[in-house]
Protein backbone atom coordinates (compact mmCIF):
# COMPACT_ATOMS: atom_id res chain seq x y z
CA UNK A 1 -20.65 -0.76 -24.04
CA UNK A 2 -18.68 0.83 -27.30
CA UNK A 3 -15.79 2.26 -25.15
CA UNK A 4 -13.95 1.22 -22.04
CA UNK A 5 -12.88 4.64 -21.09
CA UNK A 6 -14.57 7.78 -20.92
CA UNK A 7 -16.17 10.83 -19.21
CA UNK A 8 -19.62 11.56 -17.93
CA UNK A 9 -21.69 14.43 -16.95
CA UNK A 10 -25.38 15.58 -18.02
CA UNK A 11 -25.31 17.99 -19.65
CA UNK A 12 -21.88 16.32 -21.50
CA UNK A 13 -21.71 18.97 -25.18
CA UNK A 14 -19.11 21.16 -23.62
CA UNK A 15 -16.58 18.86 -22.38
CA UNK A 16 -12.96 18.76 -23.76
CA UNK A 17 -11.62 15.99 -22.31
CA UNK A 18 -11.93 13.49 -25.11
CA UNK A 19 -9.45 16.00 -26.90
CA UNK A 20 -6.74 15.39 -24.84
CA UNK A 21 -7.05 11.97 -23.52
CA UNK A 22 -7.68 10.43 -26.78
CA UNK A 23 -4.44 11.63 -27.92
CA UNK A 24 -2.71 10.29 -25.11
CA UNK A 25 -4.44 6.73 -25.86
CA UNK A 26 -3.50 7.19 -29.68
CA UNK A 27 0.04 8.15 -28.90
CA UNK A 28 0.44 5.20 -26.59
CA UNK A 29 -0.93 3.08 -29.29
CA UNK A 30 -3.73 1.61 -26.65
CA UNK A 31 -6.70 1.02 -28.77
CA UNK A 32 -9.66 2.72 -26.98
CA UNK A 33 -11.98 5.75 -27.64
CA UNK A 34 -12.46 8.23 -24.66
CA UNK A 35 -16.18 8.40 -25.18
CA UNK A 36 -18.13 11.24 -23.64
CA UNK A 37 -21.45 10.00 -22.30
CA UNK A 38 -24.23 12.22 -21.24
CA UNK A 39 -25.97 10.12 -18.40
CA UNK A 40 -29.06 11.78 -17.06
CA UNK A 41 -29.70 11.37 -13.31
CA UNK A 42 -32.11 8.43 -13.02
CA UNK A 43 -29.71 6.28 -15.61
CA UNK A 44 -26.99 7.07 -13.39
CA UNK A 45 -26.81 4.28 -11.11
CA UNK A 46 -27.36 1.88 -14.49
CA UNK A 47 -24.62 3.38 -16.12
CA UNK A 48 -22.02 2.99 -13.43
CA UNK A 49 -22.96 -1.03 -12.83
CA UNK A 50 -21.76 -0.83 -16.45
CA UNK A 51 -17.98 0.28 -15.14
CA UNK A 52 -18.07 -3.43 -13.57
CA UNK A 53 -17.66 -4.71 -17.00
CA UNK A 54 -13.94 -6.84 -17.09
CA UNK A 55 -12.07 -5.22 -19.51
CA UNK A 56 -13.46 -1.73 -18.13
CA UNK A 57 -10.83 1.02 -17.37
CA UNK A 58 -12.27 3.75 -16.00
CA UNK A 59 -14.70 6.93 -15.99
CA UNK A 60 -14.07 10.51 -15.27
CA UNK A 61 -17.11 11.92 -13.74
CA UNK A 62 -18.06 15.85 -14.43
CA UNK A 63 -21.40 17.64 -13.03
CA UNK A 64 -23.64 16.85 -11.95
CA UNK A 65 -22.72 13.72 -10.55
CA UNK A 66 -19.36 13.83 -8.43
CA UNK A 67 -21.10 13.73 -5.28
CA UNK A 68 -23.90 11.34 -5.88
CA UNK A 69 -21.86 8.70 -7.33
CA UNK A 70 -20.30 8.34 -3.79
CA UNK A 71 -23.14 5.48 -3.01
CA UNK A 72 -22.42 3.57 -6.08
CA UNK A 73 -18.54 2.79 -5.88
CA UNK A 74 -17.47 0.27 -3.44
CA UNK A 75 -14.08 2.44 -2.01
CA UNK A 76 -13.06 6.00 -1.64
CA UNK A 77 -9.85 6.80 -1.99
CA UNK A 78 -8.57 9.26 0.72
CA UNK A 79 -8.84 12.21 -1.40
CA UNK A 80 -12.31 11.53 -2.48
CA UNK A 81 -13.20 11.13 1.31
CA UNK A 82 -11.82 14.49 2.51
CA UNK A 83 -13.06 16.32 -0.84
CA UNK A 84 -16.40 14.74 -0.96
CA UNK A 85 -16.85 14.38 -4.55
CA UNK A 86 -15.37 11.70 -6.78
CA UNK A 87 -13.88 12.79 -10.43
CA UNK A 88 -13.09 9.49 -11.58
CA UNK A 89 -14.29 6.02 -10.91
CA UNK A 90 -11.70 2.98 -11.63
CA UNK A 91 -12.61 -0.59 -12.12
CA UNK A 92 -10.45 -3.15 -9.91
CA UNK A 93 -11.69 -6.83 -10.74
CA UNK A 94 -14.74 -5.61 -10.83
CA UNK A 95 -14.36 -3.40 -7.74
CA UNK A 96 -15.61 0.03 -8.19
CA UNK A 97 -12.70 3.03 -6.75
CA UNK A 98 -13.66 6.35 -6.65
CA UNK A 99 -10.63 8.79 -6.93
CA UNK A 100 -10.74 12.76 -7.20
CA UNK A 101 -7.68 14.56 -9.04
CA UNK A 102 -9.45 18.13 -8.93
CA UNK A 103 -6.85 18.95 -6.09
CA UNK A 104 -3.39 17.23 -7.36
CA UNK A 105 -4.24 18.62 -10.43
CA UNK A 106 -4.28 21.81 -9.28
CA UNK A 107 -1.38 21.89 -7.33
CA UNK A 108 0.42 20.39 -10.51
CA UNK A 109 -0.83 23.48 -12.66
CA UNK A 110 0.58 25.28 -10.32
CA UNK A 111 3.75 24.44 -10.19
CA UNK A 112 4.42 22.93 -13.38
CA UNK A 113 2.72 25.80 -15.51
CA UNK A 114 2.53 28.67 -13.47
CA UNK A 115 6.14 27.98 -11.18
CA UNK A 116 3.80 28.63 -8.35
CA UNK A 117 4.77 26.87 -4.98
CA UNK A 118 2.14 28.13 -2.28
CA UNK A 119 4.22 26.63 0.35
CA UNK A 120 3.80 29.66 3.25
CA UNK A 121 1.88 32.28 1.30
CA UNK A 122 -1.37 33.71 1.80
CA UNK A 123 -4.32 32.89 -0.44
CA UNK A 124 -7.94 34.09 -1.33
CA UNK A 125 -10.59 31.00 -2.50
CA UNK A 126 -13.28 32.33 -4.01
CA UNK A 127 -16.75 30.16 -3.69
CA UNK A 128 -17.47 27.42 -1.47
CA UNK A 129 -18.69 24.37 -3.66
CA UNK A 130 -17.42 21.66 -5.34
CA UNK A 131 -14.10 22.94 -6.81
CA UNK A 132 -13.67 25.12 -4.11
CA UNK A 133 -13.28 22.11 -1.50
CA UNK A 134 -10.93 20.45 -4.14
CA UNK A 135 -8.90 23.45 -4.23
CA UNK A 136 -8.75 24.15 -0.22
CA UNK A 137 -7.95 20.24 0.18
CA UNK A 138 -4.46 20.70 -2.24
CA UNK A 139 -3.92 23.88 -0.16
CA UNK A 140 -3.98 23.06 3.11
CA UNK A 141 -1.60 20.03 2.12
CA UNK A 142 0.78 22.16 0.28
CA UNK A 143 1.26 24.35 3.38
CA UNK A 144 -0.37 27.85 2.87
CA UNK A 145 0.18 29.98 5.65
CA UNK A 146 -3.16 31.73 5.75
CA UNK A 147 -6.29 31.09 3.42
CA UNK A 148 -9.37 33.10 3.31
CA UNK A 149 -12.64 31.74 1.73
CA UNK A 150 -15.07 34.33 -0.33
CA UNK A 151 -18.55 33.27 -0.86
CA UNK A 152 -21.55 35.14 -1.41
CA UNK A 153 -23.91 32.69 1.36
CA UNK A 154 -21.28 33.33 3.87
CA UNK A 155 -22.76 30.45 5.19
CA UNK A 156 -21.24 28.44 2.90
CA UNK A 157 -17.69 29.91 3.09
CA UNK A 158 -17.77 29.41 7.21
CA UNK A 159 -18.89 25.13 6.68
CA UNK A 160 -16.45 24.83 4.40
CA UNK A 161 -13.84 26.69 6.16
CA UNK A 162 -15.20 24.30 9.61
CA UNK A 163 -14.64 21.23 7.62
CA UNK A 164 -11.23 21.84 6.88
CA UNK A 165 -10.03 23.32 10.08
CA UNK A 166 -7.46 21.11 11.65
CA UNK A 167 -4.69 22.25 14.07
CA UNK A 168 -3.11 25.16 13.20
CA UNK A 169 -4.92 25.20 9.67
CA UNK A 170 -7.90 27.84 10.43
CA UNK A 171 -9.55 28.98 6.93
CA UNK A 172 -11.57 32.50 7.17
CA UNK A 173 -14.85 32.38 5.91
CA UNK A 174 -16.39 36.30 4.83
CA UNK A 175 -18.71 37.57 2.20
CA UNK A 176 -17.69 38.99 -0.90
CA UNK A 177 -18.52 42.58 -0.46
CA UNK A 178 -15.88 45.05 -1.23
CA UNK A 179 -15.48 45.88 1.77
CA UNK A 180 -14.50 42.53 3.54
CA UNK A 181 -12.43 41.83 0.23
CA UNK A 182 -10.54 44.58 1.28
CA UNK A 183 -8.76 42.92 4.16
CA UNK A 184 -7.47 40.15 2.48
CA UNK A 185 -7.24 40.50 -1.36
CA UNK A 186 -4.39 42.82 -1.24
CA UNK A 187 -2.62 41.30 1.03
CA UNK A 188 -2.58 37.55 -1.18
CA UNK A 189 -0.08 36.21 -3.04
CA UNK A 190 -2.68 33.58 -4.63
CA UNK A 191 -6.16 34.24 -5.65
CA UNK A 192 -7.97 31.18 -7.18
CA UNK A 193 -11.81 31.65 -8.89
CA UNK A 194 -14.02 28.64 -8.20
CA UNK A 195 -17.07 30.48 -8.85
CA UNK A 196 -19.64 30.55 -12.28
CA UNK A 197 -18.28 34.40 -12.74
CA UNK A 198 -16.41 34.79 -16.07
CA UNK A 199 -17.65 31.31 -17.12
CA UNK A 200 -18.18 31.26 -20.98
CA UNK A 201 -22.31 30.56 -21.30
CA UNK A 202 -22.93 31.91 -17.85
CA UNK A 203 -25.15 33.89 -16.12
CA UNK A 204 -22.19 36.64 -15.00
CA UNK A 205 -19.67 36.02 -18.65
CA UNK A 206 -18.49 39.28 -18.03
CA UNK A 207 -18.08 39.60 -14.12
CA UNK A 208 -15.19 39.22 -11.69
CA UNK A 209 -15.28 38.61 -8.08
CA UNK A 210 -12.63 41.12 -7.36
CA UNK A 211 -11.04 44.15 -9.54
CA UNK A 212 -7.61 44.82 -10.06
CA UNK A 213 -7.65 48.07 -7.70
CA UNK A 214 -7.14 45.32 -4.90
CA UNK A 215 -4.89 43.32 -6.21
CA UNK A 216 -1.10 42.90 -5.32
CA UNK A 217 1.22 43.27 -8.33
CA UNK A 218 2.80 40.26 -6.84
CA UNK A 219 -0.19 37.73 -6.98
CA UNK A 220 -0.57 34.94 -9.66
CA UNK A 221 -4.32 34.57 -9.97
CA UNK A 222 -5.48 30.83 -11.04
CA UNK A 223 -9.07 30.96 -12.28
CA UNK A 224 -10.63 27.29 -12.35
CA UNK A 225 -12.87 28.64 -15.11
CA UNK A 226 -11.21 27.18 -18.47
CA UNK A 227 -13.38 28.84 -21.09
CA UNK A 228 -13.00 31.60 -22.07
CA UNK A 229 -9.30 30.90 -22.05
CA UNK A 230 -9.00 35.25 -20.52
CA UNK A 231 -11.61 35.59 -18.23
CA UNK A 232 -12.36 39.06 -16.78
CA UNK A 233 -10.86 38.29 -13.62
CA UNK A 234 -7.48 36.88 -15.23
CA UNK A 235 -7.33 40.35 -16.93
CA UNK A 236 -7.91 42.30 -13.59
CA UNK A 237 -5.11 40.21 -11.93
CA UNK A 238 -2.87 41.09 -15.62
CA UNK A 239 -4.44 44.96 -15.02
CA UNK A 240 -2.96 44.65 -11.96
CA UNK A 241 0.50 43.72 -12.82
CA UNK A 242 -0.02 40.39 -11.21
CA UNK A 243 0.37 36.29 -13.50
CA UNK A 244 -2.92 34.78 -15.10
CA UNK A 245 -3.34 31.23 -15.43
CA UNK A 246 -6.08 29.47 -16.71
CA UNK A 247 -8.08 26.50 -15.87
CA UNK A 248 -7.09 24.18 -18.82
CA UNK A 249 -3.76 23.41 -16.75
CA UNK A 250 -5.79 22.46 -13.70
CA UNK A 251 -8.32 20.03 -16.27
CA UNK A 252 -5.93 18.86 -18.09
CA UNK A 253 -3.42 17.64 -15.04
CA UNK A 254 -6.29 16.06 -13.45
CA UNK A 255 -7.28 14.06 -16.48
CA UNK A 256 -3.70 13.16 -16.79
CA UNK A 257 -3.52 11.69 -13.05
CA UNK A 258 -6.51 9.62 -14.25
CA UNK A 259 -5.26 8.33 -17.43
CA UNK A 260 -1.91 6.88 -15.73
CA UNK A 261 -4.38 5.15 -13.02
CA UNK A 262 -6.40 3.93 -15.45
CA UNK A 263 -4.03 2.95 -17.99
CA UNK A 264 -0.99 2.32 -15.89
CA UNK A 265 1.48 3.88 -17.77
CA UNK A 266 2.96 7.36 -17.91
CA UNK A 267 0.92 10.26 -19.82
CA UNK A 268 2.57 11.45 -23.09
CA UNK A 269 1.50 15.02 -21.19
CA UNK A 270 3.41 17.24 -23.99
CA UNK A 271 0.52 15.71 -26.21
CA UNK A 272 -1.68 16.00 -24.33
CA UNK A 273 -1.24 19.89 -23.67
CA UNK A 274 -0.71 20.32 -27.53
CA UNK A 275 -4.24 18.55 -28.39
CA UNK A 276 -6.11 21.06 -26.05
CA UNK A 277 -3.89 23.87 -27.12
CA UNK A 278 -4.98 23.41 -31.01
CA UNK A 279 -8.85 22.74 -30.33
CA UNK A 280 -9.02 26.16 -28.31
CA UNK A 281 -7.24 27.55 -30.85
CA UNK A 282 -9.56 26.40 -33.76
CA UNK A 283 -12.76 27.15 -31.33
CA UNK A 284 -11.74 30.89 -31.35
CA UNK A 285 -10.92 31.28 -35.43
């Protein structure tokens, strides 16, 4: 093993967490490379016996493998449990802990970028899978008042909303037809995109889930999409007088929770933003 820190995924080409974190290493003068590694499936379970390596830090884990690395670690942390999907695996004396920082990372975008608290408001998920859950898990801690879930396989949307039904917290799963949009899109204060629509490379680039015709002037709109930087749903929410914020907060606070866990010390997190903030802006000239 070259590196005893990194991220893996399959495919791995797109990721830009290396940017970021490696700056944070370099400006804390810890002498590691944040390697990406591309792990197929069937090397999977080989690669993570790896992460039992003394000396090992850690591994961030991006798709397709946040749910079936579950088996492989030998603890969940809470978050991980309720979530279902692990985003970063820690080594303990050789014990393997598998973490997830998809939701404290948003909440931190949220209200350390955007100055978004969503204690008491209402607030539109759109898509039911992995981020989604992430998402609704920060949420329903945080205190929302009311949160509606939008999925095409309403199916989906209604499991999802089951799972995380507890007490007076009662998600409502619908469709994502105009016309059941209707009832609760203009009446949110938060609307957060979890799904592929937007997404840079996609099979929908240039489609929203909702247009700006139904959205408040009041609502911030969080897409978890982070490239393109603009998607067409931020600029609906902008159309619509409402604040766009991009995923890269949301990535980048989540990598940040895992670099002080892994490297237990506090993230230089002004570098960190500033490394991201350059590449995107030398991707797009």
């Amino acid at each position: 093993m070259s590196s005893n820190i990194g991220v893996m995924g399959h495919p791995i080409g797109h990721t830009k967490s290396p940017v970021f974190q490696q700056a944070g290493l370099d400006e804390l003068g810890i002498e590691e490379t944040f390697e990406a590694w591309d792990i197929a499936p069937q090397d999977l379970e080989e690669k993570v016996a790896t992460f039992r390596t003394s000396g090992f830090l850690a591994s961030c884990v991006t798709l397709p493998h946040k749910q079936a690395v579950i088996p492989l670690v030998d603890e969940l942390t809470e978050a991980a449990q309720a979530i279902g999907a692990v985003n970063w695996i820690f080594n303990r004396d050789g014990k393997l802990v598998g973490h997830n920082t998809d939701g404290t990372g948003f909440l931190r975008a949220l209200r350390e970028k955007a100055g978004f608290d969503p204690d008491g408001i209402d607030a539109v998920v759109f898509g039911a899978g992995g981020a989604a859950r992430a998402i609704i898990y920060a949420l329903k801690s945080s205190g929302v008042n009311r949160l509606t879930i939008a999925n095409r396989t309403v199916e989906n949307a209604q499991a999802l909303a089951s799972n995380f039904s507890e007490g007076r917290f009662r998600p409502t799963a619908i469709g994502m037809s105009r016309d059941e949009l209707s009832n609760f899109v203009p009446y949110a204060t938060l609307l957060v995109n979890t799904t592929s629509l937007g997404m840079a490379g996609g099979p929908a680039e240039l489609s929203t889930p909702v247009t700006a015709d139904m959205i408040s002037s009041d609502a911030l709109g969080y897409d978890a999409v982070y490239a393109p930087p603009m998607t067409r749903f931020l600029r609906e929410v902008e159309d619509a007088g409402g604040t766009a914020a991009g995923g890269i907060s949301m990535l980048v606070y989540q990598g940040i929770e895992g670099f002080e866990k892994a490297t237990g010390q506090p993230a230089p997190i002004e570098t960190m933003f500033a490394a991201i903030e350059r590449a995107i802006k030398s991707s797009q000239t």
